[in-house]
C-alpha atoms as a PDB file:
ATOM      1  CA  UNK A   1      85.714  61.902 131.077  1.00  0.00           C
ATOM      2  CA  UNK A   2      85.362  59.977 134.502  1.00  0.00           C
ATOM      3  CA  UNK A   3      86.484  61.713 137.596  1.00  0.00           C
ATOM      4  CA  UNK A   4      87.549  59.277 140.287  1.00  0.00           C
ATOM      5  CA  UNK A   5      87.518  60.629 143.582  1.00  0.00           C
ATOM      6  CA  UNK A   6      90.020  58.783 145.714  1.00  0.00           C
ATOM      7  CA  UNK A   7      93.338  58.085 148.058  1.00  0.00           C
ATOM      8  CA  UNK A   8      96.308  56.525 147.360  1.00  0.00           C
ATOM      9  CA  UNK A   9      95.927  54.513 150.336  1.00  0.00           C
ATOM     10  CA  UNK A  10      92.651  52.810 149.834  1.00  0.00           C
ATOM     11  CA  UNK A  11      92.839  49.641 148.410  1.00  0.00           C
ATOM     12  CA  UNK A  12      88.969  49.915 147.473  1.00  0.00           C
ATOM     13  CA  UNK A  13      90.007  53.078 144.840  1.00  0.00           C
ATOM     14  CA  UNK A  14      93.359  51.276 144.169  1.00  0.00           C
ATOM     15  CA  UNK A  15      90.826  48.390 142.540  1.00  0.00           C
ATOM     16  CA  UNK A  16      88.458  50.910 140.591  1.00  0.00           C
ATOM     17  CA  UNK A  17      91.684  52.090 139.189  1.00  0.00           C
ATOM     18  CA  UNK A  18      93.189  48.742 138.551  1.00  0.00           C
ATOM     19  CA  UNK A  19      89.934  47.618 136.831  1.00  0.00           C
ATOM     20  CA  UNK A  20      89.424  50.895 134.693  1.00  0.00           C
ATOM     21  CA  UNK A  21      93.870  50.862 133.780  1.00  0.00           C
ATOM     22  CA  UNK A  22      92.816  47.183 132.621  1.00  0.00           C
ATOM     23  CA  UNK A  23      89.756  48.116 130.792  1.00  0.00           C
ATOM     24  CA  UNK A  24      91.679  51.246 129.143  1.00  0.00           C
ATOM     25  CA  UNK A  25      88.990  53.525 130.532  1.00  0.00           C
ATOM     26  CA  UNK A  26      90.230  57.135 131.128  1.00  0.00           C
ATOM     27  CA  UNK A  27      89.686  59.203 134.148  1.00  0.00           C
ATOM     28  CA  UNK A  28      91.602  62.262 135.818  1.00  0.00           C
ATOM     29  CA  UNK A  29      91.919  61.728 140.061  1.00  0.00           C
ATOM     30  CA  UNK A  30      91.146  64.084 142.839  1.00  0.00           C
ATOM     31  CA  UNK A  31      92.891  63.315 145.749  1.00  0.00           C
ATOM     32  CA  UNK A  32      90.435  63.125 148.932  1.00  0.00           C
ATOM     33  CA  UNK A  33      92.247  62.269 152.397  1.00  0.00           C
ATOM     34  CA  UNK A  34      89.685  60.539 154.566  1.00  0.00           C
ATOM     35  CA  UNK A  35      90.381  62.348 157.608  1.00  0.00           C
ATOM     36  CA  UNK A  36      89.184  65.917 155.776  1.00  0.00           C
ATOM     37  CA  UNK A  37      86.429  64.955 153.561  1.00  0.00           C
ATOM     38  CA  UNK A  38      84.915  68.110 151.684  1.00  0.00           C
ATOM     39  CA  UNK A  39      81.616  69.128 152.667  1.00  0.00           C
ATOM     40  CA  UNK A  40      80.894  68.204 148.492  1.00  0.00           C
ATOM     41  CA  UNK A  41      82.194  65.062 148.754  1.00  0.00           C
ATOM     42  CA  UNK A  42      80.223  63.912 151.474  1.00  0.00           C
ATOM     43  CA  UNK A  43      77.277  65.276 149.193  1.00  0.00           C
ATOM     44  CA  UNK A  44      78.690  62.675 146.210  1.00  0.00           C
ATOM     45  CA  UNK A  45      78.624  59.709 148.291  1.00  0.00           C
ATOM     46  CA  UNK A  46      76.886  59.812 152.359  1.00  0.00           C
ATOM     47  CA  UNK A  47      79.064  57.505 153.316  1.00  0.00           C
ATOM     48  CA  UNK A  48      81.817  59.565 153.388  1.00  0.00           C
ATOM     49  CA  UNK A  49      83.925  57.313 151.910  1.00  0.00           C
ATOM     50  CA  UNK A  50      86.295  56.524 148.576  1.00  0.00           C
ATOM     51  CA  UNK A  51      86.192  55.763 145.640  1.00  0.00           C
ATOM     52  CA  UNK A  52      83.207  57.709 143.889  1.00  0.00           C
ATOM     53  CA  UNK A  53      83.031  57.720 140.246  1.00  0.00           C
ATOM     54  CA  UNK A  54      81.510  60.706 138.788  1.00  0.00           C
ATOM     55  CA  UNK A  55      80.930  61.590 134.895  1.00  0.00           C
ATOM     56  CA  UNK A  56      79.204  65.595 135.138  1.00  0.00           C
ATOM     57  CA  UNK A  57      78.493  64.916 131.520  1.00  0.00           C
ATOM     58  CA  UNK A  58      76.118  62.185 132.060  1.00  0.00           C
ATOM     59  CA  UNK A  59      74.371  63.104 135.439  1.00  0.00           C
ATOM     60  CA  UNK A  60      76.488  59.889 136.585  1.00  0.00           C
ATOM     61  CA  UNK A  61      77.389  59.530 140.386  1.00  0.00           C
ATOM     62  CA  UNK A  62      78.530  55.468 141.670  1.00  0.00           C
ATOM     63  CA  UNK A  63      79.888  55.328 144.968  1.00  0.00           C
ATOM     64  CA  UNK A  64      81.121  51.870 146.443  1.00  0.00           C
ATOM     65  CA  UNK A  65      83.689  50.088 144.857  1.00  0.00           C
ATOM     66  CA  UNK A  66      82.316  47.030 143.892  1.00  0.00           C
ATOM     67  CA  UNK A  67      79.154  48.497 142.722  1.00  0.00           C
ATOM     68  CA  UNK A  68      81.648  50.592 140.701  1.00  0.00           C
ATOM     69  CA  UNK A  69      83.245  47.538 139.159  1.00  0.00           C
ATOM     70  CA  UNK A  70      80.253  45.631 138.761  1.00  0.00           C
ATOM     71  CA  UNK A  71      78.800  49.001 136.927  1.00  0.00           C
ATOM     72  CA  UNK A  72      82.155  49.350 134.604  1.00  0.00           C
ATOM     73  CA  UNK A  73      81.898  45.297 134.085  1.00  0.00           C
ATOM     74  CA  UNK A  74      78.510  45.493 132.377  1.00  0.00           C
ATOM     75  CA  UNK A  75      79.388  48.989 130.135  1.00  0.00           C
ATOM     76  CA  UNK A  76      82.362  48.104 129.070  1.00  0.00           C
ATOM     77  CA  UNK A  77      82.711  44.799 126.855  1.00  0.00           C
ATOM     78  CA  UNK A  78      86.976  45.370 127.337  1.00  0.00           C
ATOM     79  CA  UNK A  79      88.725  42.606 129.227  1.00  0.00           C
ATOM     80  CA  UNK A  80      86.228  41.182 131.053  1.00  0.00           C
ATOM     81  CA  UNK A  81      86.841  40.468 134.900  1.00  0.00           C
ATOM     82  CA  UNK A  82      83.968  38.937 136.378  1.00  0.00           C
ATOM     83  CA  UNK A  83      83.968  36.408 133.135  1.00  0.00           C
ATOM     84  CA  UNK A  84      83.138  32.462 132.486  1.00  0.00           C
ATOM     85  CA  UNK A  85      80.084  30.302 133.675  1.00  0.00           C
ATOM     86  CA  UNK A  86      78.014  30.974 136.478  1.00  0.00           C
ATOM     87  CA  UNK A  87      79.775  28.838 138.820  1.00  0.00           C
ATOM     88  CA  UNK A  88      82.779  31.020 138.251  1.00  0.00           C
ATOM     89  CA  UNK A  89      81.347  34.272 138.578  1.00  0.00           C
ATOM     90  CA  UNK A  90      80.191  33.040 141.881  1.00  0.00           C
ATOM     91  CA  UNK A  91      83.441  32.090 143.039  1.00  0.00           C
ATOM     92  CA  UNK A  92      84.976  35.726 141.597  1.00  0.00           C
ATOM     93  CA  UNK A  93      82.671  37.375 143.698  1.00  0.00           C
ATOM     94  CA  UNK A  94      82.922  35.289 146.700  1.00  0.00           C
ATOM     95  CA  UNK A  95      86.651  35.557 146.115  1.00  0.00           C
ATOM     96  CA  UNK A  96      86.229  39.347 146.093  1.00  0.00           C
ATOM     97  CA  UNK A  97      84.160  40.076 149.066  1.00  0.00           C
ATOM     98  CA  UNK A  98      86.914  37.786 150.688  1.00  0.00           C
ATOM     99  CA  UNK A  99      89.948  40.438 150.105  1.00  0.00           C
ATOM    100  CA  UNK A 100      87.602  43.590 150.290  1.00  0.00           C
ATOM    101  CA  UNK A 101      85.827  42.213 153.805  1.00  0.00           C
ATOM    102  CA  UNK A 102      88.128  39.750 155.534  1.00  0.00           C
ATOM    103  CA  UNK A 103      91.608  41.063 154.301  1.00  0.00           C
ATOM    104  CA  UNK A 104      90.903  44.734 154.919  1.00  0.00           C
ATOM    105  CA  UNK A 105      89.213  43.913 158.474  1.00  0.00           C
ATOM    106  CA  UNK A 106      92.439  41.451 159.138  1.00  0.00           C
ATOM    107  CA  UNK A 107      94.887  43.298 157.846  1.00  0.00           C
ATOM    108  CA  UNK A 108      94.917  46.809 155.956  1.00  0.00           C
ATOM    109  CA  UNK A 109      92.538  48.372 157.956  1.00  0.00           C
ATOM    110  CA  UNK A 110      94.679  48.047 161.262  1.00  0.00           C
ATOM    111  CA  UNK A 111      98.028  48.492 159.468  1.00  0.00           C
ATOM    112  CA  UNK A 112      96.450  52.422 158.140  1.00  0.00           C
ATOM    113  CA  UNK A 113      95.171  53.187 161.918  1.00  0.00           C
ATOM    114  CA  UNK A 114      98.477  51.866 163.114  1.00  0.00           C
ATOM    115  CA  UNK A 115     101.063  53.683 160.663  1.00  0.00           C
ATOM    116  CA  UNK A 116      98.999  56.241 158.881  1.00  0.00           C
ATOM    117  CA  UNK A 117      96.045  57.482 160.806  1.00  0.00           C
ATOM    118  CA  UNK A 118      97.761  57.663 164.388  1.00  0.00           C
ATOM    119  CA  UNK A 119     100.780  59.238 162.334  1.00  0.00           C
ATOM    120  CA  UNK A 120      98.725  61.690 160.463  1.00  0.00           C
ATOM    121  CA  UNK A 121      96.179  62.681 162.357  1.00  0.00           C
ATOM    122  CA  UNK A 122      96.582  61.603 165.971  1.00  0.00           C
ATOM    123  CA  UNK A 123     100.434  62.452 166.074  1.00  0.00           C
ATOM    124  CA  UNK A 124     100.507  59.054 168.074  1.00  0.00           C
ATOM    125  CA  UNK A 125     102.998  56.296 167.589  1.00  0.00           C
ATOM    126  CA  UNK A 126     101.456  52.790 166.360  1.00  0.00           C
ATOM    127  CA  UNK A 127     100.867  50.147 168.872  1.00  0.00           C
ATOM    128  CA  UNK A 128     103.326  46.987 168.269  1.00  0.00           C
ATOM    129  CA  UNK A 129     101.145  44.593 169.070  1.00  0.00           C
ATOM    130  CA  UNK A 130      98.377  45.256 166.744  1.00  0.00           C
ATOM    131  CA  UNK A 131     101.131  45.645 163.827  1.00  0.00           C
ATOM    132  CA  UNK A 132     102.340  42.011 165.144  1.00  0.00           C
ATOM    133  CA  UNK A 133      98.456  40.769 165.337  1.00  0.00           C
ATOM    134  CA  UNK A 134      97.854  42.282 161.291  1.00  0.00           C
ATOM    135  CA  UNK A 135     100.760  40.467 160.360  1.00  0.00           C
ATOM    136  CA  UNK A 136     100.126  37.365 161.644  1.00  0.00           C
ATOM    137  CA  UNK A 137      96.589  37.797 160.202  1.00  0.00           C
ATOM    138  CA  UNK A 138      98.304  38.053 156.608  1.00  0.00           C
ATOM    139  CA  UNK A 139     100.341  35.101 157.127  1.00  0.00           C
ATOM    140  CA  UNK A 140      97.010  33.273 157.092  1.00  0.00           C
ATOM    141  CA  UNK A 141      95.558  34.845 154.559  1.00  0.00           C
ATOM    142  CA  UNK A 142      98.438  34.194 151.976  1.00  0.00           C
ATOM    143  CA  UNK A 143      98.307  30.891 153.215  1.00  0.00           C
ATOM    144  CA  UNK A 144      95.324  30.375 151.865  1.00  0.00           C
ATOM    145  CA  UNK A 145      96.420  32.531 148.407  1.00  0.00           C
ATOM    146  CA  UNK A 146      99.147  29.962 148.053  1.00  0.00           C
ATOM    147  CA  UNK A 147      96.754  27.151 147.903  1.00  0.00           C
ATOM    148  CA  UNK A 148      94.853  28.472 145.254  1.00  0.00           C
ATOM    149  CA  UNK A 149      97.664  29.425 142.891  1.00  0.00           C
ATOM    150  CA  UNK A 150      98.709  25.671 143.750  1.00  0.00           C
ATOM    151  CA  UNK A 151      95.184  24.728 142.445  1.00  0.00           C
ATOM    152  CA  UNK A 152      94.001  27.540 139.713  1.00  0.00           C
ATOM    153  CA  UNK A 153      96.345  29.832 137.029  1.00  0.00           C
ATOM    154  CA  UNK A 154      94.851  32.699 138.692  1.00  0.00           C
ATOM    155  CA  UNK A 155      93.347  33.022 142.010  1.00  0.00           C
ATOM    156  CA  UNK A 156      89.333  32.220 140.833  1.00  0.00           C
ATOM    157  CA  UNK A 157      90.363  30.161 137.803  1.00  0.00           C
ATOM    158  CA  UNK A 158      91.868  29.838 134.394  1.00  0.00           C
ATOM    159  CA  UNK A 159      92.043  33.814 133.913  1.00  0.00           C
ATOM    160  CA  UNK A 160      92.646  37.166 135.546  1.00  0.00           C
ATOM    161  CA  UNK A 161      89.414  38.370 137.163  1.00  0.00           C
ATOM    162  CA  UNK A 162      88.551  41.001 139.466  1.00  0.00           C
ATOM    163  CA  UNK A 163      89.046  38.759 142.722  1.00  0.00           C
ATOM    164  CA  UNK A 164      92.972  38.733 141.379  1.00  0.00           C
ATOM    165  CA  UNK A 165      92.579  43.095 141.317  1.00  0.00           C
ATOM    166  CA  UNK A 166      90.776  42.917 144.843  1.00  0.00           C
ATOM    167  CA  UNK A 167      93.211  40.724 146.149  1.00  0.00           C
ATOM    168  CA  UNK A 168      96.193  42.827 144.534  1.00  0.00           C
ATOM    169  CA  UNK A 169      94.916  46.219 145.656  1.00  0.00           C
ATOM    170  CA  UNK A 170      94.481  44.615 149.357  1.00  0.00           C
ATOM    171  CA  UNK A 171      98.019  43.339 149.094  1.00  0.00           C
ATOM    172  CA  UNK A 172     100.075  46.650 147.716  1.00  0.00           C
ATOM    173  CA  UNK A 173      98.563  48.750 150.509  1.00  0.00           C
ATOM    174  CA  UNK A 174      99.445  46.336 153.088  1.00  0.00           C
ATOM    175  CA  UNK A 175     103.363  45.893 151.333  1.00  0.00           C
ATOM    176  CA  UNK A 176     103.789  49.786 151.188  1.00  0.00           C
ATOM    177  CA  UNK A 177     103.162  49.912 155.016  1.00  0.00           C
ATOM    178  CA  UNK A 178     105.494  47.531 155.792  1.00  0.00           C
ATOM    179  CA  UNK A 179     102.623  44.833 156.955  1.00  0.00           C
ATOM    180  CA  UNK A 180     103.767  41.857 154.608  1.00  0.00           C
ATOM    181  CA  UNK A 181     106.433  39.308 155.043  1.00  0.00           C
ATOM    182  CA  UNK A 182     106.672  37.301 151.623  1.00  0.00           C
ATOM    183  CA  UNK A 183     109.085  34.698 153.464  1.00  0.00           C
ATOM    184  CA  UNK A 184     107.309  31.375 153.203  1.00  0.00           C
ATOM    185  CA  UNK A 185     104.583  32.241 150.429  1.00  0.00           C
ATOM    186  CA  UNK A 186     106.668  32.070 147.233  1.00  0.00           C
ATOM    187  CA  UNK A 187     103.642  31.347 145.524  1.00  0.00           C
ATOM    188  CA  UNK A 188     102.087  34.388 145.686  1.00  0.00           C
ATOM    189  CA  UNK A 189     105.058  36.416 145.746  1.00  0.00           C
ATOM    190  CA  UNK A 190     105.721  35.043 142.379  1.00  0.00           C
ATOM    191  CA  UNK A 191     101.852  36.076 141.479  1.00  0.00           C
ATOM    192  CA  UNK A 192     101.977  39.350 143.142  1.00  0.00           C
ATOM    193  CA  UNK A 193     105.603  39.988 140.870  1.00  0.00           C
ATOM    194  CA  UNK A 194     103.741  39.495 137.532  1.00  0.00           C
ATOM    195  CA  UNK A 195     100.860  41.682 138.953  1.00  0.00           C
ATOM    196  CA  UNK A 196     103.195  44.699 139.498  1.00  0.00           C
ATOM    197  CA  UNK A 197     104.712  44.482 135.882  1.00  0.00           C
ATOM    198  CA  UNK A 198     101.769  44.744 134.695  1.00  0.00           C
ATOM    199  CA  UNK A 199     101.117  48.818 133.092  1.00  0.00           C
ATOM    200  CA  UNK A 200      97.513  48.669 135.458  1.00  0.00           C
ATOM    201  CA  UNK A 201      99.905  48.446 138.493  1.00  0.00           C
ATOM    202  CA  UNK A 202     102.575  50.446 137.516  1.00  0.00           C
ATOM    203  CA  UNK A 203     100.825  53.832 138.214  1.00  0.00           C
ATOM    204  CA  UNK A 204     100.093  52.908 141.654  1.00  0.00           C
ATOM    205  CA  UNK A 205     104.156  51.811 142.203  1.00  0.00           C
ATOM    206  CA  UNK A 206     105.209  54.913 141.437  1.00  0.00           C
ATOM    207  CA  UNK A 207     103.315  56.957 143.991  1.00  0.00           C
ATOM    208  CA  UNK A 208     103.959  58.092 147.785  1.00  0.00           C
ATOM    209  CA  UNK A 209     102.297  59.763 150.504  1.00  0.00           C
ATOM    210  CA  UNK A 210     104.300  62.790 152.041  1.00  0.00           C
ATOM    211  CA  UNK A 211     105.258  61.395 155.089  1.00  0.00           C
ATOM    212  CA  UNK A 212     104.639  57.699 154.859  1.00  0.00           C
ATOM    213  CA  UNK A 213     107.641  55.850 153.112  1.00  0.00           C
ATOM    214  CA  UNK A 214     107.423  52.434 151.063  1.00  0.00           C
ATOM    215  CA  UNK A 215     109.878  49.606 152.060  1.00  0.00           C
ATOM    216  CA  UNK A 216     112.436  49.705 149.438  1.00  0.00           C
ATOM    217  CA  UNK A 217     111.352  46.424 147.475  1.00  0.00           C
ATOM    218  CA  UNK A 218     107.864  48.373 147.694  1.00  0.00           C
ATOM    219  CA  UNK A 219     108.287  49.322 143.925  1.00  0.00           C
ATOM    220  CA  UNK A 220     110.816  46.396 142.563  1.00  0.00           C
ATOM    221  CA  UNK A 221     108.615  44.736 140.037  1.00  0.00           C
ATOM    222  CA  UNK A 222     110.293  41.214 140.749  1.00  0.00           C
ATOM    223  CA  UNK A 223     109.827  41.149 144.251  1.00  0.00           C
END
């Protein structure tokens, strides 16, 4: 069986495990915080960082999450995500390296230093002004998520693809830590709402850090 090291916080292991609950893959989890990374972890992927996929069995060892996905995409023939003619596959990807670059840098990644890191490890309280900044930066970005469900049945096209996963991973880390205001962007509210009712998502609904607290409408599946 797969082993998936990861955090309930990263959105990056949050879309291995969307993409592998869609594909009906089965793993077990190991928790790894990324503030006290094992010694053998760091050995699994230099980098230091989650998710790494690991099946003992096979001598297998993928670190990276989209080279994870792209690896599970061409084993497994079950629901395809990165699916359709070239030109789509293109956009799926671009659409991808959109949430997993721009999104993080905009928005999760300051919204974990802010209310998890400086919480949990520097014992400091967040800065207002960089929560304010990240969600101003989400506005935008759901902005442009609105167009596109405006345009396309999914965010890339005519079906669910891996850019939808990306974008939903991105999105529930952001909503547990209070960084996303929904007023204004009922289109992908309504999106995100059929994404959590979906048995992928539910897993990840259902979870909490010790400390850190969801909003309440964190885990309502029509909100």
């Amino acid at each position: 069986m797969w082993r998936l090291y990861q955090f309930p916080l990263c959105p990056f292991s949050r879309k291995v495990r969307l993409l592998m609950g869609e594909k009906h893959i089965a793993y077990e989890m190991v928790r790894e915080d990324p503030w006290a990374a094992s010694d053998a972890f760091w050995n699994l992927n230099p980098a230091g960082r989650t998710p790494v996929l690991i099946d003992e069995s096979r001598a297998i060892t993928l670190a990276d999450s989209r080279a994870i996905c792209e690896y599970l995409e061409e084993t497994s023939d079950t629901s395809p995500m990165i699916n359709g003619p070239a030109t789509v596959r293109a956009e799926i990807r671009r659409l991808v390296a959109l949430f997993d670059e721009n999104f993080y840098a905009d928005v999760t990644a300051p919204l974990l230093s802010e209310r998890m890191k400086k919480r949990l490890v520097l014992g400091q309280p967040p800065d207002s002004r960089a929560l304010r900044e990240a969600m101003k930066m989400a506005h935008g970005h759901l902005d442009y998520m609105d167009w596109l469900i405006d345009n396309r049945p999914w965010l890339a096209g005519s079906t669910m693809s891996l850019a939808d996963l990306a974008a939903a991973a991105q999105i529930s880390v952001a909503d547990y830590l209070g960084g996303i205001d929904w007023n204004g962007h009922e289109q992908t509210r309504g999106w995100y709402a059929v994404f959590k009712s979906r048995p992928s998502f539910r897993p990840l609904l259902t979870e909490r850090m010790d400390v850190i607290k969801p909003p309440a409408h964190y885990a309502l599946v029509d909100v």
